[in-house]
Protein backbone atom coordinates (compact mmCIF):
# COMPACT_ATOMS: atom_id res chain seq x y z
CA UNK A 1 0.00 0.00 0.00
CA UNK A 2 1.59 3.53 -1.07
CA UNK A 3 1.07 6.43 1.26
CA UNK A 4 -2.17 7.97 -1.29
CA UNK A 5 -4.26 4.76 -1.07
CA UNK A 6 -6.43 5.50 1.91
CA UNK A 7 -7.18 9.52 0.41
CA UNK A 8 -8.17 7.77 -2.90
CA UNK A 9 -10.11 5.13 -1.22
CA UNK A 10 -11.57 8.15 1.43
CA UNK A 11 -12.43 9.78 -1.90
CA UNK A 12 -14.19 6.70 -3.34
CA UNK A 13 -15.94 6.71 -0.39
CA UNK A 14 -17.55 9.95 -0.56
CA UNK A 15 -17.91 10.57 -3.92
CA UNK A 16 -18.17 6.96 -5.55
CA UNK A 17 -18.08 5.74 -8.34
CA UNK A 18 -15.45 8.28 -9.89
CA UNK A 19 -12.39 8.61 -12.59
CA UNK A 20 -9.23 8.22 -11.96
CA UNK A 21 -9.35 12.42 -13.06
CA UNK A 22 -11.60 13.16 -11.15
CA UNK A 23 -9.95 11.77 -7.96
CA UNK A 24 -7.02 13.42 -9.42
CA UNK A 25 -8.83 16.96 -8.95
CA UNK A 26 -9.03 16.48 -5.16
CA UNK A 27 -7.66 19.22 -3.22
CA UNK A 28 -5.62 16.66 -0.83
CA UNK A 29 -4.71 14.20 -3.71
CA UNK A 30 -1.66 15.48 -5.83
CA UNK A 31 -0.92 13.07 -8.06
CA UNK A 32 -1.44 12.57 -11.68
CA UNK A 33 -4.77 10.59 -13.44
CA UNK A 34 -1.87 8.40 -14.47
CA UNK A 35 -0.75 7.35 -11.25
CA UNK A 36 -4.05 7.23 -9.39
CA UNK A 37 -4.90 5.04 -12.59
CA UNK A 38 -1.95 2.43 -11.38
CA UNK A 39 -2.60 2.87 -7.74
CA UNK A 40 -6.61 1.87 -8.78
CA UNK A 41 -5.45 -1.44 -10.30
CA UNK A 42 -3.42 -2.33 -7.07
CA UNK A 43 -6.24 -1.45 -4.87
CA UNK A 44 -7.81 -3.80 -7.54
CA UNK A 45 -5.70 -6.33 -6.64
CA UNK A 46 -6.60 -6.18 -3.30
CA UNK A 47 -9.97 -5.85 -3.73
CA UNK A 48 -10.59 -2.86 -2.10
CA UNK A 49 -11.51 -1.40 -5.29
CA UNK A 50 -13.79 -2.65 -8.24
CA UNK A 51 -14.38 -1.33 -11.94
CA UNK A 52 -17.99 -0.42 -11.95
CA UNK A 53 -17.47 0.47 -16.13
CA UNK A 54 -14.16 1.54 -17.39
CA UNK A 55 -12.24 3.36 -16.37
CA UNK A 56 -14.70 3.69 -13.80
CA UNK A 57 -13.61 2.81 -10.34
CA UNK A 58 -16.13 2.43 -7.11
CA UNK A 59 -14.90 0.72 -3.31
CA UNK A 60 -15.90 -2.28 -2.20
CA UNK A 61 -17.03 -3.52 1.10
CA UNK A 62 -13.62 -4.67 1.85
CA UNK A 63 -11.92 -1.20 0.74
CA UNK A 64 -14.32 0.54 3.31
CA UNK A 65 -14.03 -2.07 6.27
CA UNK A 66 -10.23 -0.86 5.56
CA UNK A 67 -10.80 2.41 5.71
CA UNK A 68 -11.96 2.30 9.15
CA UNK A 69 -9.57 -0.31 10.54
CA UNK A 70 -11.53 -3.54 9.90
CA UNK A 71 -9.72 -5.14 7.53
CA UNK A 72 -5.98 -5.88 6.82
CA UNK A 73 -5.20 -5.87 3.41
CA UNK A 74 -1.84 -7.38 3.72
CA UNK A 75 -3.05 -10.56 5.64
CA UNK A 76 -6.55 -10.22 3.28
CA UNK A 77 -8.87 -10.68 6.50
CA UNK A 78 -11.59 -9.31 8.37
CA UNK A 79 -10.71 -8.38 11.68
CA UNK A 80 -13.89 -9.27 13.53
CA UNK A 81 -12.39 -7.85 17.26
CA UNK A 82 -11.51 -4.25 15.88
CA UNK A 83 -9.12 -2.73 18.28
CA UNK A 84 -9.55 1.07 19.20
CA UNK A 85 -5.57 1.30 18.60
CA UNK A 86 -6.04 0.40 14.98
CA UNK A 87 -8.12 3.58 14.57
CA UNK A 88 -11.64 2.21 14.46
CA UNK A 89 -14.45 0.34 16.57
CA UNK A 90 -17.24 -2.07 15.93
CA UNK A 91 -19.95 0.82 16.17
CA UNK A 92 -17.90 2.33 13.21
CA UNK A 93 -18.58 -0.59 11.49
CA UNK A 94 -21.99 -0.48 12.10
CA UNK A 95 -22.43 3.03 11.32
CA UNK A 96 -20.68 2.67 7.89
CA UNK A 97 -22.96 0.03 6.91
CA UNK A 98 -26.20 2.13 7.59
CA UNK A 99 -24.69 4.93 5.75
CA UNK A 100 -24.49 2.82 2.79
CA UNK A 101 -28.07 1.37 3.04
CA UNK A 102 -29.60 4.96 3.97
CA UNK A 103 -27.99 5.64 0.50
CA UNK A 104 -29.37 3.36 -1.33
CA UNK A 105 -32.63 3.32 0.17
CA UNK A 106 -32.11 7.26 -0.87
CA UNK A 107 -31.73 6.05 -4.54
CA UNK A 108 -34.99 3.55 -4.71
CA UNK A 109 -36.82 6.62 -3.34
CA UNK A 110 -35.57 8.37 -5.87
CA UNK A 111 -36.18 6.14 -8.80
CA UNK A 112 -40.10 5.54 -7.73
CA UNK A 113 -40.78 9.02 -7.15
């Protein structure tokens, strides 16, 4: 993992599914489309990352369980006993995963309207 991983996965996070130039444009990302482009295909790797179309990228479940500590990419497992030292705990988990269904819930609202 290179030192700009978790701001482009942070950035997937908020403002998914995006471009590798548009996560480029990100006032706390400076790095080119190029290398956000090769950093995207070894979050792919990972799996923290998925291409939703190309070159569209969005994060997956396992990208944002990393984000908040629940994860370890290196070792590629969950970490079901998150420890506060490791920068996250299990309400954060829980929280994360409402977020994502009040968003989608958010979306079905607005296709039916």
């Amino acid at each position: 993992m290179a030192g700009i991983d978790d701001r482009i996965l942070e950035y997937l996070y908020e403002n998914k599914p995006s471009r590798p130039s548009d996560i480029a444009r990100d006032e706390y990302i400076y790095c080119s489309p190029s290398y956000i482009g090769q950093r995207l295909r070894e979050l792919r790797e990972y799996g923290l990352v998925a291409v939703q179309e190309e070159p569209i990228y969005e994060i997956t479940d396992k990208g944002s369980a990393y984000l908040i500590g629940a994860y370890d990419a290196e070792n590629e497992e969950y970490l079901h006993n998150v420890k506060p030292e490791r920068g996250a705990k299990n309400y954060q988990w829980v929280e994360l995963r409402l977020n994502d269904y009040t968003q989608e819930a958010k979306k079905l609202f607005e296709r039916f309207r």
